[in-house]
C-alpha atoms as a PDB file:
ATOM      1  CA  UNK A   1      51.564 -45.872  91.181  1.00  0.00           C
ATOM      2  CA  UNK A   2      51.595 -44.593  87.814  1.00  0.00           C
ATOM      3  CA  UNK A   3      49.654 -47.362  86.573  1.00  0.00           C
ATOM      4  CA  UNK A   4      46.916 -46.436  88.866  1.00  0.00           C
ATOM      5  CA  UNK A   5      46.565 -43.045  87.852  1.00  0.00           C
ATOM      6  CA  UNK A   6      46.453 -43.926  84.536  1.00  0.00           C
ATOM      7  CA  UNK A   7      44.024 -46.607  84.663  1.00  0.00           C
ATOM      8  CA  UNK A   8      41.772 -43.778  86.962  1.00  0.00           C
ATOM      9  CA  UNK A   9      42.208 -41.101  84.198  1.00  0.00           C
ATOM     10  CA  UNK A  10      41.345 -43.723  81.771  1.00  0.00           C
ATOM     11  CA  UNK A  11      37.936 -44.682  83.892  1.00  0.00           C
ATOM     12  CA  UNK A  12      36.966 -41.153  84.408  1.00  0.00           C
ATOM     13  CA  UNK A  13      37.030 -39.988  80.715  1.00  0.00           C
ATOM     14  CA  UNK A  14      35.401 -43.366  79.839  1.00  0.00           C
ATOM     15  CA  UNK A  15      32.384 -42.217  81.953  1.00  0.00           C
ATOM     16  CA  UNK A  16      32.555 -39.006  80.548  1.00  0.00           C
ATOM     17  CA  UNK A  17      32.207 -39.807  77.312  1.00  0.00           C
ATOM     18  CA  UNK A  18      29.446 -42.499  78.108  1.00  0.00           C
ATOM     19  CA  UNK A  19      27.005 -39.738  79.347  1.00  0.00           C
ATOM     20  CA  UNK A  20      27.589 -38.146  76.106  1.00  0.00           C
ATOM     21  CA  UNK A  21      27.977 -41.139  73.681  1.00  0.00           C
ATOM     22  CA  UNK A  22      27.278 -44.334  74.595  1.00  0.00           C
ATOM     23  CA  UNK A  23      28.624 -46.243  71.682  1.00  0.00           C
ATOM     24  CA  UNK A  24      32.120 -44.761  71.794  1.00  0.00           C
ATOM     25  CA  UNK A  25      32.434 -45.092  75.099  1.00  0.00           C
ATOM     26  CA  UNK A  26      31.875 -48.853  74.965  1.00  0.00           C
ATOM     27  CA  UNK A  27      34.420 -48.814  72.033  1.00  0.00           C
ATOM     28  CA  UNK A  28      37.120 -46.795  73.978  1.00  0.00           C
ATOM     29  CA  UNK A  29      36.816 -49.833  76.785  1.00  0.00           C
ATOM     30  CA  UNK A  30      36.779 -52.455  74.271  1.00  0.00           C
ATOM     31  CA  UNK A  31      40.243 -50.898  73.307  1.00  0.00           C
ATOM     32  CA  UNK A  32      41.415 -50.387  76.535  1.00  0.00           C
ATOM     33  CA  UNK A  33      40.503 -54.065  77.878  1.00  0.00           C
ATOM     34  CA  UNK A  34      42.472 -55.503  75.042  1.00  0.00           C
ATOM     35  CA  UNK A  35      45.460 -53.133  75.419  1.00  0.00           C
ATOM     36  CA  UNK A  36      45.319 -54.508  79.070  1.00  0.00           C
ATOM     37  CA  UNK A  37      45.313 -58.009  78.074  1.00  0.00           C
ATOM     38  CA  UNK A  38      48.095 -57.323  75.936  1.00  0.00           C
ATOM     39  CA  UNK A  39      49.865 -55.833  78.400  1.00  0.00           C
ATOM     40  CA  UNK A  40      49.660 -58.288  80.783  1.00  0.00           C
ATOM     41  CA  UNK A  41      50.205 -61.144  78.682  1.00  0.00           C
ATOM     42  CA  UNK A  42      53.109 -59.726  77.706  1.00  0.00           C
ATOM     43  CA  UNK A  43      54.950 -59.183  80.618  1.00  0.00           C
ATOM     44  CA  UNK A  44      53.330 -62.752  82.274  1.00  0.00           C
ATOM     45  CA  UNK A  45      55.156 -64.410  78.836  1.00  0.00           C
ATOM     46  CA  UNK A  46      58.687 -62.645  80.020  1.00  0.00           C
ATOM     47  CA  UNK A  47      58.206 -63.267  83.223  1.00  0.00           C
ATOM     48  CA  UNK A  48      57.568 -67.279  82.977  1.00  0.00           C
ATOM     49  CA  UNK A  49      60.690 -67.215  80.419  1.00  0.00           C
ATOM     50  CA  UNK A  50      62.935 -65.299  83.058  1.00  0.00           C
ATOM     51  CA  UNK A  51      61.890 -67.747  85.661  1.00  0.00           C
ATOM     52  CA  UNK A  52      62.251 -71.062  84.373  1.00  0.00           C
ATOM     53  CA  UNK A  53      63.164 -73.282  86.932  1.00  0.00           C
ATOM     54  CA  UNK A  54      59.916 -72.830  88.360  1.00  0.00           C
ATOM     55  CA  UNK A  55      57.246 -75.618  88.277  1.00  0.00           C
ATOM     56  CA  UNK A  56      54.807 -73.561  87.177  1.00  0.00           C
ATOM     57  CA  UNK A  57      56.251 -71.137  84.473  1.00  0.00           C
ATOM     58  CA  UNK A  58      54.745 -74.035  81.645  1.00  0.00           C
ATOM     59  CA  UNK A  59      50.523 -72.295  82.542  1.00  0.00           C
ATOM     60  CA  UNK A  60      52.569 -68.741  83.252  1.00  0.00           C
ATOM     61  CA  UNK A  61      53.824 -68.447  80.013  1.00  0.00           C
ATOM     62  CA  UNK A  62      50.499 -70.142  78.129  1.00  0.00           C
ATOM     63  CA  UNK A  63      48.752 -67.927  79.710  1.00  0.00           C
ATOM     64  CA  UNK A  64      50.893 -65.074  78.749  1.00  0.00           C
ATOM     65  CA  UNK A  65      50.575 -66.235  75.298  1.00  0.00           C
ATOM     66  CA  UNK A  66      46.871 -66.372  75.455  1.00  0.00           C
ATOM     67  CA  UNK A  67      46.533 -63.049  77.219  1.00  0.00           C
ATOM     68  CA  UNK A  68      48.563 -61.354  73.799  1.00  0.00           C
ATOM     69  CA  UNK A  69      46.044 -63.177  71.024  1.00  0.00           C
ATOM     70  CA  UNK A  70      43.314 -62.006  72.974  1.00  0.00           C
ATOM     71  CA  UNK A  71      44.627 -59.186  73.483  1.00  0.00           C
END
């Protein structure tokens, strides 16, 4: 839940700031897609470690990884 507001507050100042500056806004989402990624890769990459005897925790946790260097 607070994830959601966050990510709403985060949206609504982005569009804020667009209407007044275009190029910072497109910065500030840059940023805020790559702290996602990060993010998410890195709790994917914990995730497919804590869950090994899955099939599939092999693609979760390379995808974790790539989610953090793209991040």
């Amino acid at each position: 839940m607070l994830y959601h507001a966050l990510v709403a507050v985060l949206y609504i100042l982005t569009g804020l700031i667009m209407v007044n500056d275009p190029l910072a806004a497109s910065a500030m989402l840059t940023m805020f897609i790559g702290i996602l990624l990060l993010m998410v890769g890195i709790l994917r990459a914990v995730s497919a470690i804590q869950h090994r005897s899955s099939e599939t925790w092999v693609w979760s946790l390379l995808s974790g990884l790539a989610g953090i260097l793209i991040g």
